[in-house]
Protein backbone atom coordinates (compact mmCIF):
# COMPACT_ATOMS: atom_id res chain seq x y z
CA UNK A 1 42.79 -48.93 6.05
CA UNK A 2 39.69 -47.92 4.75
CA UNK A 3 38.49 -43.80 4.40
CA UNK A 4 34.95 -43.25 4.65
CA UNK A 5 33.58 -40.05 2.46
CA UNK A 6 32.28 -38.09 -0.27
CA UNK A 7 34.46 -36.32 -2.92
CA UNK A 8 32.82 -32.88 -2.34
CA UNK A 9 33.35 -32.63 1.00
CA UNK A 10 36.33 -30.16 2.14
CA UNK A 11 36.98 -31.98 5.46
CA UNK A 12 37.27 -35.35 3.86
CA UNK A 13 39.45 -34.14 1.07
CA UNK A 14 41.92 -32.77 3.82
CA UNK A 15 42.81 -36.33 5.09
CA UNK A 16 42.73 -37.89 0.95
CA UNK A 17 45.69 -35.19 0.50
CA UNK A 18 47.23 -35.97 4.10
CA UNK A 19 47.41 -39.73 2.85
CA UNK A 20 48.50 -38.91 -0.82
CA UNK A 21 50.99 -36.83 0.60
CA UNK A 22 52.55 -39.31 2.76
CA UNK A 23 51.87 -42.21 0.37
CA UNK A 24 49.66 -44.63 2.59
CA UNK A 25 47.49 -46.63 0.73
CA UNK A 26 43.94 -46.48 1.95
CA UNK A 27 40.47 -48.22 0.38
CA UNK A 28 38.30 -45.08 -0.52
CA UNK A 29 34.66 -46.11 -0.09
CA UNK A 30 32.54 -43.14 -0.99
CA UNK A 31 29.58 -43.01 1.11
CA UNK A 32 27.34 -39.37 2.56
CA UNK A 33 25.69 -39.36 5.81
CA UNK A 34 22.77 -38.07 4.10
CA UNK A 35 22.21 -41.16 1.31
CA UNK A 36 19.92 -43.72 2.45
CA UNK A 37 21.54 -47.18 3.49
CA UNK A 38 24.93 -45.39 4.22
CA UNK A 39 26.90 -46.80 6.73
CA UNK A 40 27.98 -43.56 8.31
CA UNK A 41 26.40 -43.27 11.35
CA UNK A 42 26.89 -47.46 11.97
CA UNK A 43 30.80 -46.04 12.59
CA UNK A 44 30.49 -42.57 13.72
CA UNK A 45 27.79 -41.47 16.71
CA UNK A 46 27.86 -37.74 15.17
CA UNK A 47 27.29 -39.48 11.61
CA UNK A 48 29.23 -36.93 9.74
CA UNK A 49 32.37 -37.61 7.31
CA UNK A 50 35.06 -38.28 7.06
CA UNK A 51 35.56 -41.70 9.17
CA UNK A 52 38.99 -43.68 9.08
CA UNK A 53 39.23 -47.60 9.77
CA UNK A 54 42.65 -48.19 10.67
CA UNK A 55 44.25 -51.91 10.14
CA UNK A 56 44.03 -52.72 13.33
CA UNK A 57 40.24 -52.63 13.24
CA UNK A 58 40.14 -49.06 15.12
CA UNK A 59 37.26 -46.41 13.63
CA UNK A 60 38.25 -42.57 13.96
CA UNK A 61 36.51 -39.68 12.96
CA UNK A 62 36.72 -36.06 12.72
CA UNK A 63 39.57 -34.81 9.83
CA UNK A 64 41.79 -32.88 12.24
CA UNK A 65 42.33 -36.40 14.56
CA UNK A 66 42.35 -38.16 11.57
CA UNK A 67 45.15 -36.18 10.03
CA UNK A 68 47.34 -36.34 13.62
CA UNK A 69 46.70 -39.91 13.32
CA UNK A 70 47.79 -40.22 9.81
CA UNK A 71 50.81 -37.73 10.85
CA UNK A 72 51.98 -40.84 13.15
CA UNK A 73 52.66 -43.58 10.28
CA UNK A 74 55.63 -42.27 8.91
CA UNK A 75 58.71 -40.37 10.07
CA UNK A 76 58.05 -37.35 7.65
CA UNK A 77 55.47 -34.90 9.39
CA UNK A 78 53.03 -33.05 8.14
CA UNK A 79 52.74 -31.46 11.66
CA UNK A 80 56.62 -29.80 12.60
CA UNK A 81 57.55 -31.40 16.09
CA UNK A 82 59.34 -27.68 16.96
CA UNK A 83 57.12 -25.78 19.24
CA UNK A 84 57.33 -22.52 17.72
CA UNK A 85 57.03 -24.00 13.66
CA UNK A 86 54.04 -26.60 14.70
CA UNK A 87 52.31 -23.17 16.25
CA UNK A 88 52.73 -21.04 13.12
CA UNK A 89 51.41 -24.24 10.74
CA UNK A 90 48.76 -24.88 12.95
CA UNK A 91 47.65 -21.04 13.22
CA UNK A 92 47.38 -21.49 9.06
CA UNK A 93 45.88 -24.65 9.45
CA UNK A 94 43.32 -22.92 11.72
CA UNK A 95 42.70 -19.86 9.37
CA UNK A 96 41.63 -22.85 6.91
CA UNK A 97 39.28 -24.51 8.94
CA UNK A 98 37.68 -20.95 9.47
CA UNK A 99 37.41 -20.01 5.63
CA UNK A 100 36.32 -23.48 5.15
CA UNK A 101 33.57 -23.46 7.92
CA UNK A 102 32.76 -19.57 6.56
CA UNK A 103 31.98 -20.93 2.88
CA UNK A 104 29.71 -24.20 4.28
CA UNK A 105 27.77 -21.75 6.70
CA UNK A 106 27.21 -19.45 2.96
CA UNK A 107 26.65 -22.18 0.82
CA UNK A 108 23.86 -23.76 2.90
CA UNK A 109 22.18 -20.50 3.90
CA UNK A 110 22.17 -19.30 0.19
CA UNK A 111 20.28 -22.79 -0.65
CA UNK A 112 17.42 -21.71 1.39
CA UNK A 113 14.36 -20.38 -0.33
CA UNK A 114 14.33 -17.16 -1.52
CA UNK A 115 11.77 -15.98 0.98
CA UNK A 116 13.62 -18.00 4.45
CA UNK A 117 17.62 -17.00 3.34
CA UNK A 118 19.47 -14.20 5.29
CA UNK A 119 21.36 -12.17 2.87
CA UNK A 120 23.11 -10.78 6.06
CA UNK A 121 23.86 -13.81 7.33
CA UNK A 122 25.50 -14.37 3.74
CA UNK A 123 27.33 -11.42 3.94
CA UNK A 124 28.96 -11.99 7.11
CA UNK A 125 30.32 -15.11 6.04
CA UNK A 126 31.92 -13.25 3.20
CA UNK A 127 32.96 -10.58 5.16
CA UNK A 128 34.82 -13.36 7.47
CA UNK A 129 36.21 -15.02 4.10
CA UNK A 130 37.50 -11.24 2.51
CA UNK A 131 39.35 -10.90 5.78
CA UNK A 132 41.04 -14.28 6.09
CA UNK A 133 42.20 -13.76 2.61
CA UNK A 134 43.48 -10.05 3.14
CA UNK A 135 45.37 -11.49 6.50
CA UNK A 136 46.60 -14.58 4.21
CA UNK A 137 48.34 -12.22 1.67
CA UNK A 138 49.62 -9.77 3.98
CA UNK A 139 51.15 -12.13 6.55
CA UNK A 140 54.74 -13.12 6.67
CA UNK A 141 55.14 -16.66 4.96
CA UNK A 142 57.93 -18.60 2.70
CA UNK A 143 57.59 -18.24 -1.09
CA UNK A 144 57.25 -21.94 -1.55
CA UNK A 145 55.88 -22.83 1.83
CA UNK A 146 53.99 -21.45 4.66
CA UNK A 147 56.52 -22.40 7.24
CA UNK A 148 60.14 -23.38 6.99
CA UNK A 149 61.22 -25.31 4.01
CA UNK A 150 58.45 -28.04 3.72
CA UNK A 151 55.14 -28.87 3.27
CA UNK A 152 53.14 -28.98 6.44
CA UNK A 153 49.70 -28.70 7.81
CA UNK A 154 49.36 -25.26 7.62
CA UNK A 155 49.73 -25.23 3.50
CA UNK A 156 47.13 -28.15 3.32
CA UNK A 157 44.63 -26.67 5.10
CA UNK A 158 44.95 -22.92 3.70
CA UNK A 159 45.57 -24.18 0.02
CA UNK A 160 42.84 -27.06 0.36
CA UNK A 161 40.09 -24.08 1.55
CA UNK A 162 41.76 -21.46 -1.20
CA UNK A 163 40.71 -24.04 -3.34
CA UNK A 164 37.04 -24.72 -2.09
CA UNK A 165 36.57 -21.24 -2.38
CA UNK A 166 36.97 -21.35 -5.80
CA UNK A 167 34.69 -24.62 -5.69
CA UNK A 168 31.83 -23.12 -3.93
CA UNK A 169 32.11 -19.61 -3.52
CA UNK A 170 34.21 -19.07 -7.21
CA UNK A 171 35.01 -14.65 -7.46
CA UNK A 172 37.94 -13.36 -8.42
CA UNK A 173 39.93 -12.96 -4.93
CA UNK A 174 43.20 -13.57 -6.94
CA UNK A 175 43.55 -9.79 -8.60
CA UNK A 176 43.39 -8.50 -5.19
CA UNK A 177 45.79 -10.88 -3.16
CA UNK A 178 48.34 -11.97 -6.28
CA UNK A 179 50.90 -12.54 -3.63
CA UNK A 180 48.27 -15.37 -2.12
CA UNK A 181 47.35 -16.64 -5.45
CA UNK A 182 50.74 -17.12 -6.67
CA UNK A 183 51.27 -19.23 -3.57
CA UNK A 184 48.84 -21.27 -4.47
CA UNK A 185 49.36 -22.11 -8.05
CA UNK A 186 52.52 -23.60 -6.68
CA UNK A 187 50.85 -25.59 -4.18
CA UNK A 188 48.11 -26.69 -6.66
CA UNK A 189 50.34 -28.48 -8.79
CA UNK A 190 51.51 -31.21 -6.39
CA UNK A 191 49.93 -34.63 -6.75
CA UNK A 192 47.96 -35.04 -3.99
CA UNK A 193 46.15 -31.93 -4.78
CA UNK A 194 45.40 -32.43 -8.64
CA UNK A 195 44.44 -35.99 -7.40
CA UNK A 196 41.86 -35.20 -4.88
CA UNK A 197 39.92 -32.30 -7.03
CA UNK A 198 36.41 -32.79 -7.09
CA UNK A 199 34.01 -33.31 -9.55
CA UNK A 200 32.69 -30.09 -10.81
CA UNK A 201 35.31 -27.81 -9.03
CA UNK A 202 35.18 -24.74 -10.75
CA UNK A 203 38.70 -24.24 -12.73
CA UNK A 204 40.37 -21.52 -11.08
CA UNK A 205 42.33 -18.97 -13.32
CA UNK A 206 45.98 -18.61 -13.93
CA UNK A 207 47.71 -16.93 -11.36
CA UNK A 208 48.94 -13.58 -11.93
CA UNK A 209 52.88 -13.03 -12.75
C-alpha cells in the first residue's frame, strides 16, 4: 500500500493518523500536485492529495473515501456501525472538515498581495472558525472521547483541524474554550497524532487545568 502526499497538508494527514491508528503499514511517498515531475495527477484526474494505492493495485483518492476504505481492513472501526453513534461522529467529523476548509480558504486569501486580498473575505472565514469552536466547547461530548467510549472519526477529524488551527491560523482560542482545549491535549498525546505533526507546526500551549 502506498499513500501519496505532502506532510503539510490537513487532508492527507487525516488518512496518516487513520492508518497509524489502526496499525497498517503503508509506503509514504511524499509528493505535491504543485512540484514539477510529480506523479499526482498520473493517479488522480482532479490531481489533488492525498491518493492511496491499495495492494491489490487499486488507486483511490479523496481522504474521506480513503479513510472508509482504510475503516474496512480491520475489525476495530474508526467509523461506529450503530446508526445513531456513526451520525454523532460523523456530524464532528463534518464540523472538522468545515474548520479545516475555513482555515485553507484564509490562508490562501491572506497570501494574496496586499493590494488583491479581501480582508472580509478573511474575516468570514474566521468568523466561521470562532463559531465552530464556540459550538465545539459548548456541545455535549465524553471527557475522553467525542462519542461513546472510543476513538472514532469524529475525534480525528475535530482534533486533527484543532490542531491545524494552531498550524496555520495559531491565536489563543484555548483561554476561551478550556473545556475544548483540555479535550484536546488528551487527544494530542496519542501516537498517531505526535507521529504525523508537521514540520513547522506551531507548538500549541499547555492546556489550561
Amino acid at each position: 500500500m502506498k499513500l501519496y502526499g505532502h506532510a503539510t497538508s490537513p487532508y492527507v494527514r487525516k488518512v496518516r493518523i487513520a492508518l497509524r491508528e489502526k496499525n497498517i503499514r503503508f509506503e509514504w511517498i511524499q509528493e505535491s500536485p504543485h512540484e514539477a515531475g510529480n506523479h499526482i495527477a498520473a493517479l488522480n484526474p482532479l490531481g489533488k492529495v492525498p491518493v492511496l494505492e491499495t495492494g491489490d493495485g487499486r488507486v483511490l483518492f479523496d481522504s474521506a473515501l480513503l479513510i472508509e476504505y482504510i475503516d474496512t481492513l480491520t475489525p476495530e472501526r474508526l467509523i461506529p456501525q450503530g446508526d445513531a453513534e456513526r451520525l454523532r461522529a460523523q456530524l464532528w467529523n463534518t464540523l472538522g472538515i468545515g474548520i479545516v476548509d475555513a482555515v485553507v480558504a484564509r490562508l490562501l486569501e491572506d497570501r494574496r498581495p496586499q493590494a488583491e486580498k479581501s480582508q472580509s473575505f478573511i474575516a468570514r472565514q474566521e468568523e466561521k472558525i470562532a463559531r465552530a469552536l464556540a459550538w465545539a466547547d459548548e456541545t455535549e461530548k465524553g471527557a475522553a472521547y467525542l462519542v461513546g467510549e472510543h476513538f472514532t472519526i469524529g475525534d480525528l477529524g475535530l482534533a486533527s483541524a484543532l490542531e491545524y488551527i494552531d498550524f496555520r491560523y495559531p491565536h489563543d482560542w484555548r483561554s476561551k474554550h478550556p473545556r475544548l482545549a483540555r479535550w484536546l491535549a488528551g487527544i494530542s498525546t496519542r501516537g498517531s497524532f505526535a507521529e504525523t505533526v508537521p514540520p513547522g507546526m506551531e507548538k500549541a500551549p499547555d492546556a489550561p487545568h
